[in-house]
PDB file of N, CA and C in Angstrom:
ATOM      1  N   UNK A   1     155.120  59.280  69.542  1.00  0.00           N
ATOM      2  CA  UNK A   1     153.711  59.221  69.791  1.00  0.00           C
ATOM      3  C   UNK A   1     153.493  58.577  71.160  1.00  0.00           C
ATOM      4  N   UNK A   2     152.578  59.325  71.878  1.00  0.00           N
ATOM      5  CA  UNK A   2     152.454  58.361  73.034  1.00  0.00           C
ATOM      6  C   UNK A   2     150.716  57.903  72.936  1.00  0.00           C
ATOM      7  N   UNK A   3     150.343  56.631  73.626  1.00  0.00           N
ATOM      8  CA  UNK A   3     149.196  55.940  73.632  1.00  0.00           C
ATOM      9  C   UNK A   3     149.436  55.811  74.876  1.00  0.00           C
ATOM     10  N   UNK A   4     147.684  56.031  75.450  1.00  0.00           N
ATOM     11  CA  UNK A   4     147.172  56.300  77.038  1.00  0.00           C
ATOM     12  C   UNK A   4     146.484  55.410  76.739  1.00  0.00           C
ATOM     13  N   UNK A   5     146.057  54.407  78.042  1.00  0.00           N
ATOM     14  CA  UNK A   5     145.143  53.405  78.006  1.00  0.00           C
ATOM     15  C   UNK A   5     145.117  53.078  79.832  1.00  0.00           C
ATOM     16  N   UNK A   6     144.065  52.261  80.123  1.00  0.00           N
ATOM     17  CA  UNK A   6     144.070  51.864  81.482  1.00  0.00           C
ATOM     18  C   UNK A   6     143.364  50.733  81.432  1.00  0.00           C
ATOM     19  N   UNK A   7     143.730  49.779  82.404  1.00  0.00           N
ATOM     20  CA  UNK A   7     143.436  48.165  82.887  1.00  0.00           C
ATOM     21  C   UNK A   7     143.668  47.918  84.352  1.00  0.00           C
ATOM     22  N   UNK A   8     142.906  47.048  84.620  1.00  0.00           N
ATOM     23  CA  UNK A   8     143.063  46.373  86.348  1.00  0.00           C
ATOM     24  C   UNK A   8     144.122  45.874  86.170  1.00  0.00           C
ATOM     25  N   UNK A   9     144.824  46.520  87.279  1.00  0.00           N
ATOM     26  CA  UNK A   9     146.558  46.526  87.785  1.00  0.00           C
ATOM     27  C   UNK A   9     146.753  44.865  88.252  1.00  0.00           C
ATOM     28  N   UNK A  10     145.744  44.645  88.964  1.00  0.00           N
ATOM     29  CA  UNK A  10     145.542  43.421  89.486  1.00  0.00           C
ATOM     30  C   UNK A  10     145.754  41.993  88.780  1.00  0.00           C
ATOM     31  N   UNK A  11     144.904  42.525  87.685  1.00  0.00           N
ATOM     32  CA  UNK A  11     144.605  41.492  86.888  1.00  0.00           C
ATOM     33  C   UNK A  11     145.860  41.349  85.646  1.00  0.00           C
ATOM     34  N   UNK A  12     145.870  42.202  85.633  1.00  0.00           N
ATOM     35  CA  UNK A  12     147.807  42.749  84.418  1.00  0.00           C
ATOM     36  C   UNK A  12     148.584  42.081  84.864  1.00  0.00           C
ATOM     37  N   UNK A  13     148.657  42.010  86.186  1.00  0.00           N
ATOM     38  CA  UNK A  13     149.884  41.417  86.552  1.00  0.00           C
ATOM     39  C   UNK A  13     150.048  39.902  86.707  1.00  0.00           C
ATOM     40  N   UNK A  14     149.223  39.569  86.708  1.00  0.00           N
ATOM     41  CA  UNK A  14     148.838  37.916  86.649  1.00  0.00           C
ATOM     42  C   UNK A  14     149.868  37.029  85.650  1.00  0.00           C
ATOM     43  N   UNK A  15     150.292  36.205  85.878  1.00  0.00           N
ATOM     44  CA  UNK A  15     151.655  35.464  84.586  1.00  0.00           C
ATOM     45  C   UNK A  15     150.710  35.132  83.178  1.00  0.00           C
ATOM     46  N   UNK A  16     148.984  35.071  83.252  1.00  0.00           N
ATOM     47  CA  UNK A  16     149.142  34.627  82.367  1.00  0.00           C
ATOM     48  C   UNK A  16     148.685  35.686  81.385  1.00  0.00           C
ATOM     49  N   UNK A  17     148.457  36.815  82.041  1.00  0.00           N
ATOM     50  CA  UNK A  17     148.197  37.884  81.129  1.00  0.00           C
ATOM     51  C   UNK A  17     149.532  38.992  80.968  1.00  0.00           C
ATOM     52  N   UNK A  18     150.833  38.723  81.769  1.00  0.00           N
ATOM     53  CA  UNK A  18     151.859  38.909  81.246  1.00  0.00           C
ATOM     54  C   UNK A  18     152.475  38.503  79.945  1.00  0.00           C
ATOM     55  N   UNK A  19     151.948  37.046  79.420  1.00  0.00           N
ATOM     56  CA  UNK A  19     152.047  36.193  78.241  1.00  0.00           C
ATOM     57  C   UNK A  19     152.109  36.724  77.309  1.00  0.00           C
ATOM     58  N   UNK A  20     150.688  38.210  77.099  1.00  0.00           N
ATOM     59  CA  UNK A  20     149.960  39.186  76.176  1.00  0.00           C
ATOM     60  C   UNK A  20     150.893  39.986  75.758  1.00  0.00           C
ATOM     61  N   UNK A  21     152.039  40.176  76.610  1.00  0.00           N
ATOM     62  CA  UNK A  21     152.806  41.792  76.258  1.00  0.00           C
ATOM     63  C   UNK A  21     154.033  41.491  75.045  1.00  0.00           C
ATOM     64  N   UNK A  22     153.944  42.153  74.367  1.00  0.00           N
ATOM     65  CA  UNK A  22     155.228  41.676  73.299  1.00  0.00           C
ATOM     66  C   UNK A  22     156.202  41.733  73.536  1.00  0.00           C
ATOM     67  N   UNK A  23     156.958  41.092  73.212  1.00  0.00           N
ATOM     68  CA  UNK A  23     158.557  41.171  73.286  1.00  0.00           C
ATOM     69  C   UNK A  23     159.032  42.813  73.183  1.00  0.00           C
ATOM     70  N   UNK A  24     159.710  42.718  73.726  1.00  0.00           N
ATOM     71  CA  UNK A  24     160.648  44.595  73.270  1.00  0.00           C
ATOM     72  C   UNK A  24     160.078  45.358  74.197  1.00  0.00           C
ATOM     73  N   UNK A  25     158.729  44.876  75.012  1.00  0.00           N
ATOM     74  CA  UNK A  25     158.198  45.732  76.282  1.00  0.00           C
ATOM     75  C   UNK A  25     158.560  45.864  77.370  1.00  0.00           C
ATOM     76  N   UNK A  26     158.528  46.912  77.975  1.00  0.00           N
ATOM     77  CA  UNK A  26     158.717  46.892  79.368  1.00  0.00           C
ATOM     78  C   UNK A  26     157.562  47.252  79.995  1.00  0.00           C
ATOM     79  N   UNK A  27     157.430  46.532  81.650  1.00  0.00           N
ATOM     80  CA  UNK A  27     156.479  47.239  82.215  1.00  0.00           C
ATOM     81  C   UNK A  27     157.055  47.525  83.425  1.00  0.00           C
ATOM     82  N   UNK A  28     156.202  48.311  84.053  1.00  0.00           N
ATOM     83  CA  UNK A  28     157.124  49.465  85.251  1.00  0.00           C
ATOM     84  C   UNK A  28     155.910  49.804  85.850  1.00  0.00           C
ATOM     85  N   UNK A  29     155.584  49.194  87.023  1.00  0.00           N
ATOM     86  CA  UNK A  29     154.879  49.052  88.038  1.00  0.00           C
ATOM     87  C   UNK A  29     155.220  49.402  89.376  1.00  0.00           C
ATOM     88  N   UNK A  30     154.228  50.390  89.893  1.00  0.00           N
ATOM     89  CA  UNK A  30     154.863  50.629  91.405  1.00  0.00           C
ATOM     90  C   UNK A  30     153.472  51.099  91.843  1.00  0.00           C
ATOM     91  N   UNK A  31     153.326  50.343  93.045  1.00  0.00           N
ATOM     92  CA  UNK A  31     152.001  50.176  94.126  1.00  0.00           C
ATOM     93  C   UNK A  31     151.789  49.344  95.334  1.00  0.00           C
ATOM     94  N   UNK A  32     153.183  48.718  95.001  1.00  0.00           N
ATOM     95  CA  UNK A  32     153.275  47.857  96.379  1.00  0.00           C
ATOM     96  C   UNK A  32     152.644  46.442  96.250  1.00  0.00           C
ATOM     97  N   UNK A  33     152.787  45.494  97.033  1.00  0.00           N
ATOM     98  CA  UNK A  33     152.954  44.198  96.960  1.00  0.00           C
ATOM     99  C   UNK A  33     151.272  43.678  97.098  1.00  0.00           C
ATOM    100  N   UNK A  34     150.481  44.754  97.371  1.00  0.00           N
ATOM    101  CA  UNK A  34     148.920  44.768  97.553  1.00  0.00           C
ATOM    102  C   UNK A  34     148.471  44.700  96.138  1.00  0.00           C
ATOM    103  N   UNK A  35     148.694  45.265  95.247  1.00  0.00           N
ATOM    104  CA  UNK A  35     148.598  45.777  94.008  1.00  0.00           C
ATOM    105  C   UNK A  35     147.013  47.107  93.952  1.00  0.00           C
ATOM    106  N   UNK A  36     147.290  47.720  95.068  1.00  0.00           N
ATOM    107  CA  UNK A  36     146.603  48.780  95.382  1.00  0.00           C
ATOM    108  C   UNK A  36     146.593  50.172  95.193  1.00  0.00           C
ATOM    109  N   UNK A  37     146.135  50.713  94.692  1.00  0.00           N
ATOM    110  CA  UNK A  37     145.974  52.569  94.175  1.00  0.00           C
ATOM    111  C   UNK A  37     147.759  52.666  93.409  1.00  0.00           C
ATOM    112  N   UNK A  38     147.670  50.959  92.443  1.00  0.00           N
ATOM    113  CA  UNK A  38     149.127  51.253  91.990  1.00  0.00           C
ATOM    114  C   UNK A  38     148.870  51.861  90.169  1.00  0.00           C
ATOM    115  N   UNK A  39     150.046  52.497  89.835  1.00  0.00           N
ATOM    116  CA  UNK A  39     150.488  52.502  88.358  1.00  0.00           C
ATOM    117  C   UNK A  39     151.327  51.984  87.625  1.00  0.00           C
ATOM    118  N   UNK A  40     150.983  51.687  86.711  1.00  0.00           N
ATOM    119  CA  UNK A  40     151.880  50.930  85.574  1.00  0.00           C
ATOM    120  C   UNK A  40     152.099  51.577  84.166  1.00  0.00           C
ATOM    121  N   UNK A  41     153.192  51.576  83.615  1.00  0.00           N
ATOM    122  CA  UNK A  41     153.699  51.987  82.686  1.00  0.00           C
ATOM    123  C   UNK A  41     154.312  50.675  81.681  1.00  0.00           C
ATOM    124  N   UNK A  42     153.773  50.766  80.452  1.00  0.00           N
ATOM    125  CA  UNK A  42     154.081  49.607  79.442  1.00  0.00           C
ATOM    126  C   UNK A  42     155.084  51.020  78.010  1.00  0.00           C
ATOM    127  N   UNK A  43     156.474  50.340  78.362  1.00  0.00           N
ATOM    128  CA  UNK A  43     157.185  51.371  77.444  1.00  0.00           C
ATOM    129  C   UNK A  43     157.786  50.545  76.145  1.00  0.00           C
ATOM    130  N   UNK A  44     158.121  50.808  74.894  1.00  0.00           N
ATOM    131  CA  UNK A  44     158.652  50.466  74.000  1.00  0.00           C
ATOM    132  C   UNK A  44     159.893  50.696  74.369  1.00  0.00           C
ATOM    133  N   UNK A  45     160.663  50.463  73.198  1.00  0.00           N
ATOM    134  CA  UNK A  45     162.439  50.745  73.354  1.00  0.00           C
ATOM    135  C   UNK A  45     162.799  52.098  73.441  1.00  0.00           C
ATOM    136  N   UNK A  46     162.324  52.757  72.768  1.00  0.00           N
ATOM    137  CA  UNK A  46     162.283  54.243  72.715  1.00  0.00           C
ATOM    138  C   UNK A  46     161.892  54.944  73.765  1.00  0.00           C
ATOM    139  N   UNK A  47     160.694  54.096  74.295  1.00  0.00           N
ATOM    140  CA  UNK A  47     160.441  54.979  75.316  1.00  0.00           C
ATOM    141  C   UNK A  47     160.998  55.017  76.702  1.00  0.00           C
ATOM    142  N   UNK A  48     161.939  53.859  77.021  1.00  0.00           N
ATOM    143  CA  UNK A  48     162.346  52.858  77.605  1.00  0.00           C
ATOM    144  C   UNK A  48     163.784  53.867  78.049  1.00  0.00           C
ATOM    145  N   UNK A  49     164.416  54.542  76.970  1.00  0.00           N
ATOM    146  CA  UNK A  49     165.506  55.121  76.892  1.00  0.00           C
ATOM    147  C   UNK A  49     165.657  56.190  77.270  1.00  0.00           C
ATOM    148  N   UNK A  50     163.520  56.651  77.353  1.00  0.00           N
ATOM    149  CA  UNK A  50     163.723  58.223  77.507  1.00  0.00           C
ATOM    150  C   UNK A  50     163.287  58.872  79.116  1.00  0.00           C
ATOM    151  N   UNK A  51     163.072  57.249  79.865  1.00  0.00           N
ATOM    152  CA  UNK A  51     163.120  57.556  81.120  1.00  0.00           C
ATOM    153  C   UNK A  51     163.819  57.513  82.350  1.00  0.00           C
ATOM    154  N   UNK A  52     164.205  58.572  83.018  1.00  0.00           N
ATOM    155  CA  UNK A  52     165.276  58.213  83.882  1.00  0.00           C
ATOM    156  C   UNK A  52     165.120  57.324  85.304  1.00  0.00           C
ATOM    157  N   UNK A  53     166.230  56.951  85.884  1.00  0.00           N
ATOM    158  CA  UNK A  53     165.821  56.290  86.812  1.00  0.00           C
ATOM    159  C   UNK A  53     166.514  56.885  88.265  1.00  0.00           C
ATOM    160  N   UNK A  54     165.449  57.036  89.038  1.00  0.00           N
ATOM    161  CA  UNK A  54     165.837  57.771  89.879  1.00  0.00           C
ATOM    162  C   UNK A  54     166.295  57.450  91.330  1.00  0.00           C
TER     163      UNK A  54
END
């Protein structure tokens, strides 16, 4: 199953709203050090496995 959702990149990334994400998550962020016209991806284990890295 996949779940779509969206949030300020900005504000996500902050330590203390990193706190929020559960254990077993990953997040996968790329937009540059601005945190500008960036995307983020929050994957489970599963999903984690099913992406390659390029």
């Amino acid at each position: 199953m996949i779940r779509i959702g969206s949030w300020n990149v900005r504000t996500m990334l902050r330590q203390e709203k990193l706190k929020n994400i559960k254990d077993g998550v990953r997040l996968v962020y790329s937009g540059g050090t601005r945190r500008e016209r960036g995307v983020a991806l929050r994957l489970d284990h599963q999903g984690e496995q099913n992406v390659s890295r390029g």
